[in-house]
C-alpha atoms as a PDB file:
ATOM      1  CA  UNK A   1     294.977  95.410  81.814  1.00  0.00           C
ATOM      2  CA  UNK A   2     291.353  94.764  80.730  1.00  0.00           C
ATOM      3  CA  UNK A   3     291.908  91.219  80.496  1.00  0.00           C
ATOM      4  CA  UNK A   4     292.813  91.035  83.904  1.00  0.00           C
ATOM      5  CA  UNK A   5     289.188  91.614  84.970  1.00  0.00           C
ATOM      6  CA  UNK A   6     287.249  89.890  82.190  1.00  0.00           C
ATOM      7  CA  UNK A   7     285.609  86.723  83.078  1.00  0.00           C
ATOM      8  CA  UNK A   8     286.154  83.397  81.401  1.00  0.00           C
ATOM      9  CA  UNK A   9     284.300  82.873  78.407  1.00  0.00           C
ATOM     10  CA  UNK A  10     280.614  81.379  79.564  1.00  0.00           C
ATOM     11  CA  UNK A  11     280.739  84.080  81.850  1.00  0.00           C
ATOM     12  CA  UNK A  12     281.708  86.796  79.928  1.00  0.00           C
ATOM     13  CA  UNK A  13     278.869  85.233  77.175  1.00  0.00           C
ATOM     14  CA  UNK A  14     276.249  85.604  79.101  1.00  0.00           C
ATOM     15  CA  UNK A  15     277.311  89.048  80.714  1.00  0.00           C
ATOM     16  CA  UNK A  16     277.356  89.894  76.870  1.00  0.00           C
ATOM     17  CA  UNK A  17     274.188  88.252  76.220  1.00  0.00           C
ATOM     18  CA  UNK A  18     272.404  90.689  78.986  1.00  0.00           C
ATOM     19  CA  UNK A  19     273.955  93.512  77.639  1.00  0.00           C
ATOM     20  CA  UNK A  20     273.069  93.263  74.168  1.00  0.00           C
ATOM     21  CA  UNK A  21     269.194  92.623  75.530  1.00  0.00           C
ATOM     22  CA  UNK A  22     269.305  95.891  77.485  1.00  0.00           C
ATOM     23  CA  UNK A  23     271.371  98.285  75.460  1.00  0.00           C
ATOM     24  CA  UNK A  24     268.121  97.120  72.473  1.00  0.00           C
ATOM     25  CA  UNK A  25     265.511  98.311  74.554  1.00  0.00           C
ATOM     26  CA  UNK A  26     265.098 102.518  75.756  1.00  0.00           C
ATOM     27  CA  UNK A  27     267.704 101.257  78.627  1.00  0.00           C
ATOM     28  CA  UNK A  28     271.191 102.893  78.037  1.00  0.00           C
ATOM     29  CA  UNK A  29     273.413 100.435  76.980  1.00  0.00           C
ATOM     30  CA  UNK A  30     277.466  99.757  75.424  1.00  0.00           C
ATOM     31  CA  UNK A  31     277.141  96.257  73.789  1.00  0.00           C
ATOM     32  CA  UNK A  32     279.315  97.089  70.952  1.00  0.00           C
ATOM     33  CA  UNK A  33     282.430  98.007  73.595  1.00  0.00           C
ATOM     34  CA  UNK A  34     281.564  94.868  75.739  1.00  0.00           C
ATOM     35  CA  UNK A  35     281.984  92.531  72.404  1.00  0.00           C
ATOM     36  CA  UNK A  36     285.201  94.013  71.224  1.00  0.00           C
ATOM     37  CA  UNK A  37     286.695  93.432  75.346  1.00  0.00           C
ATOM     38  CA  UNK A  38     285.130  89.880  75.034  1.00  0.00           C
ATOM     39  CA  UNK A  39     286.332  89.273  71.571  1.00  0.00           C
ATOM     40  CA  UNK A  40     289.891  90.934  72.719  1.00  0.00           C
ATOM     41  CA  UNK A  41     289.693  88.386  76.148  1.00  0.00           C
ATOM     42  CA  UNK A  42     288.551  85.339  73.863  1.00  0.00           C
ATOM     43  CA  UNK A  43     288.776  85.516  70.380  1.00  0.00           C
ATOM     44  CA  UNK A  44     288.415  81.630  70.112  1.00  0.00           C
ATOM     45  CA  UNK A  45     284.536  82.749  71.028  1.00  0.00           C
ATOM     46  CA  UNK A  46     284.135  85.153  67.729  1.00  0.00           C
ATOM     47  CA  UNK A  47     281.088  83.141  66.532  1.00  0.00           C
ATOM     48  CA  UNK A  48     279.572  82.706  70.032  1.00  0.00           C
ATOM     49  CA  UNK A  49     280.047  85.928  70.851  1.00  0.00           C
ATOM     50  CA  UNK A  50     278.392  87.490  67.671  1.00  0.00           C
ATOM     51  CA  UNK A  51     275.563  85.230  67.901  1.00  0.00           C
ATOM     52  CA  UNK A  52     274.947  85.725  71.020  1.00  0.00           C
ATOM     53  CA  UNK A  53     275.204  89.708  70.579  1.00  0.00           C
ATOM     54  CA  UNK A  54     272.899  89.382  68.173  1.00  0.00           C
ATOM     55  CA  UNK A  55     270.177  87.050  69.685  1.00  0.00           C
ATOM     56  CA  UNK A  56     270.648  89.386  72.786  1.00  0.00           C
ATOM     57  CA  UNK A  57     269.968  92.634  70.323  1.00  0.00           C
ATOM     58  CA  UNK A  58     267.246  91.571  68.550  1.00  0.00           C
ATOM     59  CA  UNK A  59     265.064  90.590  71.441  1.00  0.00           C
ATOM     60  CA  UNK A  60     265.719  93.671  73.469  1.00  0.00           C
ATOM     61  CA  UNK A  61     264.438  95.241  69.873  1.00  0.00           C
ATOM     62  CA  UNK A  62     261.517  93.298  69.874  1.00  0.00           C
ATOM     63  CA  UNK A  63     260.388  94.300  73.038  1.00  0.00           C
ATOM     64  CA  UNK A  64     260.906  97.530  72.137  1.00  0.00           C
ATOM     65  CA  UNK A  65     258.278  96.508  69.126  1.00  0.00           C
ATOM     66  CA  UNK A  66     255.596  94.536  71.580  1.00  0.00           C
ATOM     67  CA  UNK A  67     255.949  97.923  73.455  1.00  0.00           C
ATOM     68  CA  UNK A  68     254.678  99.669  70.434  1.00  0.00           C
ATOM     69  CA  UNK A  69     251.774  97.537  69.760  1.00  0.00           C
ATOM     70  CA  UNK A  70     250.647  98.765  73.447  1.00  0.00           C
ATOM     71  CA  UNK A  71     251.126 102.549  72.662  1.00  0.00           C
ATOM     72  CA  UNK A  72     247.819 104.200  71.550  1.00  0.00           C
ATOM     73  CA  UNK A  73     247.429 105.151  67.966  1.00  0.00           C
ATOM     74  CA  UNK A  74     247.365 108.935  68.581  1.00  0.00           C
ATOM     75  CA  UNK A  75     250.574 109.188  70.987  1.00  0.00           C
ATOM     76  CA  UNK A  76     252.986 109.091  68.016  1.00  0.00           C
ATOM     77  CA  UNK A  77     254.263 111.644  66.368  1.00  0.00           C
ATOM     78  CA  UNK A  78     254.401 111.701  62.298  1.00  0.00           C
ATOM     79  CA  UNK A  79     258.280 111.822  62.489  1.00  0.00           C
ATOM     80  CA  UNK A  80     258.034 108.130  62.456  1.00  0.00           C
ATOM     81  CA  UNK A  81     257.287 108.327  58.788  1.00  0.00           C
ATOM     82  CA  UNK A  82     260.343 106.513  57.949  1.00  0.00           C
ATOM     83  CA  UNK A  83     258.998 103.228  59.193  1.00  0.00           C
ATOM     84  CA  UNK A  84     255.514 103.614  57.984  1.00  0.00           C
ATOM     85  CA  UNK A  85     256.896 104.572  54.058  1.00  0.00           C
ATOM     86  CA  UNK A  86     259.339 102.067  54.212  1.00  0.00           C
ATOM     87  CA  UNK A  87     258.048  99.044  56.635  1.00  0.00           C
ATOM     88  CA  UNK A  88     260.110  96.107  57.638  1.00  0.00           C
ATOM     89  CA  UNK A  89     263.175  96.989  55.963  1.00  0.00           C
ATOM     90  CA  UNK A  90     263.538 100.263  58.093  1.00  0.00           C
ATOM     91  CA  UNK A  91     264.312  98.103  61.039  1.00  0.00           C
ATOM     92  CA  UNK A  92     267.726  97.341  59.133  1.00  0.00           C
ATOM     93  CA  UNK A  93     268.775 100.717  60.848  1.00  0.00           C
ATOM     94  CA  UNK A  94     267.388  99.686  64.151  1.00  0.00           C
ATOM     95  CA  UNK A  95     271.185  98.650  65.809  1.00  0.00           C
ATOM     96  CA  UNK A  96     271.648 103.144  64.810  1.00  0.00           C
ATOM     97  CA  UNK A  97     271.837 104.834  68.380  1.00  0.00           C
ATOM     98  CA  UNK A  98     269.346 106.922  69.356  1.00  0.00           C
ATOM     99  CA  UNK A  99     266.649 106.277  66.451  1.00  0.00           C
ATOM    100  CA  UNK A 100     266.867 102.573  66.541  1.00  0.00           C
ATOM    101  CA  UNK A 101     265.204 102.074  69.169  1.00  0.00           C
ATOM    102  CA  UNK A 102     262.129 104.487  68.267  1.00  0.00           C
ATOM    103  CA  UNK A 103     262.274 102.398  64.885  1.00  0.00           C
ATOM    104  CA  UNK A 104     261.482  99.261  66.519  1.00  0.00           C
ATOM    105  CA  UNK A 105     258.571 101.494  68.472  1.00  0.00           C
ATOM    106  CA  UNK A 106     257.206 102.518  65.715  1.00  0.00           C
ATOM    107  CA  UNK A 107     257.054  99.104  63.946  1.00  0.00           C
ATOM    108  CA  UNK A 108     255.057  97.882  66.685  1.00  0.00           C
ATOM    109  CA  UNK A 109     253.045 100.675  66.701  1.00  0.00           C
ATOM    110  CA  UNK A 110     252.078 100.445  62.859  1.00  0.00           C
ATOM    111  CA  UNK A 111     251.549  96.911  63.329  1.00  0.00           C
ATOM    112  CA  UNK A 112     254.421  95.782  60.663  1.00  0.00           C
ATOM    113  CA  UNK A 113     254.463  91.958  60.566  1.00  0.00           C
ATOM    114  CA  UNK A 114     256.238  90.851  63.685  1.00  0.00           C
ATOM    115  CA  UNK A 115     258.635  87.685  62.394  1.00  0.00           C
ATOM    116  CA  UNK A 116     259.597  90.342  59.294  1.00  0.00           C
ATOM    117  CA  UNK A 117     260.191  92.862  61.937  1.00  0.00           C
ATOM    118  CA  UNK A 118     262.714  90.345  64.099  1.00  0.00           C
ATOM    119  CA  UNK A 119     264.160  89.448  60.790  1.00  0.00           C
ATOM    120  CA  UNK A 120     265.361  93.095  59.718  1.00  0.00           C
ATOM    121  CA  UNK A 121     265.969  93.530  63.099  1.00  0.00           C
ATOM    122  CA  UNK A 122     268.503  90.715  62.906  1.00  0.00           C
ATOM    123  CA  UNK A 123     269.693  90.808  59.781  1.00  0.00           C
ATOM    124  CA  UNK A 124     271.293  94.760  61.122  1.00  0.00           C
ATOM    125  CA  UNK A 125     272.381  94.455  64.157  1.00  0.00           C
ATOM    126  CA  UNK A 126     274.215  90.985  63.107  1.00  0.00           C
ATOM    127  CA  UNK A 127     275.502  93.524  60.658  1.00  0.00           C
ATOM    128  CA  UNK A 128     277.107  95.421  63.098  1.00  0.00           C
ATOM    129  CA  UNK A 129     278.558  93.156  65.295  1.00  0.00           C
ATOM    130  CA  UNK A 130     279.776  91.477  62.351  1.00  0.00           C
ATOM    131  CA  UNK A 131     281.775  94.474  61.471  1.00  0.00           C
ATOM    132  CA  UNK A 132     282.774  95.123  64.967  1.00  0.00           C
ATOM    133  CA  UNK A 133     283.934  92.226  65.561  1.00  0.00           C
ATOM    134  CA  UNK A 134     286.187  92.077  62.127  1.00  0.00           C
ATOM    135  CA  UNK A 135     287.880  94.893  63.660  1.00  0.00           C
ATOM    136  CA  UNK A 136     290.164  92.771  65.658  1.00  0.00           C
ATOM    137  CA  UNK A 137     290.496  89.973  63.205  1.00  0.00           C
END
């Protein structure tokens, strides 16, 4: 029945590419559920659609980290201690709801190497849709 109203592929790509931008940034989000109805309607698009998630992810998260860098050094709180003890590779939990976004914050806010930063972020979230998407093969 879902398949009835999901786009062909380039379509539903890009609406999946949006998604996975906005559901990265402090914008509520459900990338993970619009992959596995894409990867459900197409499955010849598995790759695509997992790089594309993850492209999509990763820059929402790193606007989320060029916020940051804006955010005045006394408006954080210390519970951000996590990213400043552990640095770059903290942002391997940035795809987590509801801390993963602060995470990518706080990066930018410490000043943690930016291409590092974009790296971890990657290297999760690919992680994740990578699982998701294994789900239906």
């Amino acid at each position: 029945m879902l398949m009835d109203f999901m786009p062909d592929a380039p379509t539903s790509l890009l609406g999946l590419l949006v998604a996975s931008f906005l559901s990265a940034t402090l914008l509520p989000g459900g990338s993970e559920a619009l992959l596995l109805a894409v990867l459900a309607a197409h499955p010849e698009r598995r790759d695509a659609a997992v790089l594309l998630a993850t492209l999509g992810n990763t820059a929402g998260g790193m606007v989320s980290y060029w916020t940051g860098r804006f955010i005045p050094p006394h408006a954080l709180p210390a519970r951000l201690e996590l990213v400043r003890r552990h640095g770059t590779p903290a942002l391997l939990l940035s795809w987590v709801p509801l801390i993963g976004d602060a995470l990518c914050v706080a990066a930018g806010w410490l000043r943690l190497p930016p291409w590092r930063s974009g790296l971890m972020m990657a290297l999760g979230k690919g992680a994740r849709y990578i699982a998701l998407a294994g789900l239906l093969a």
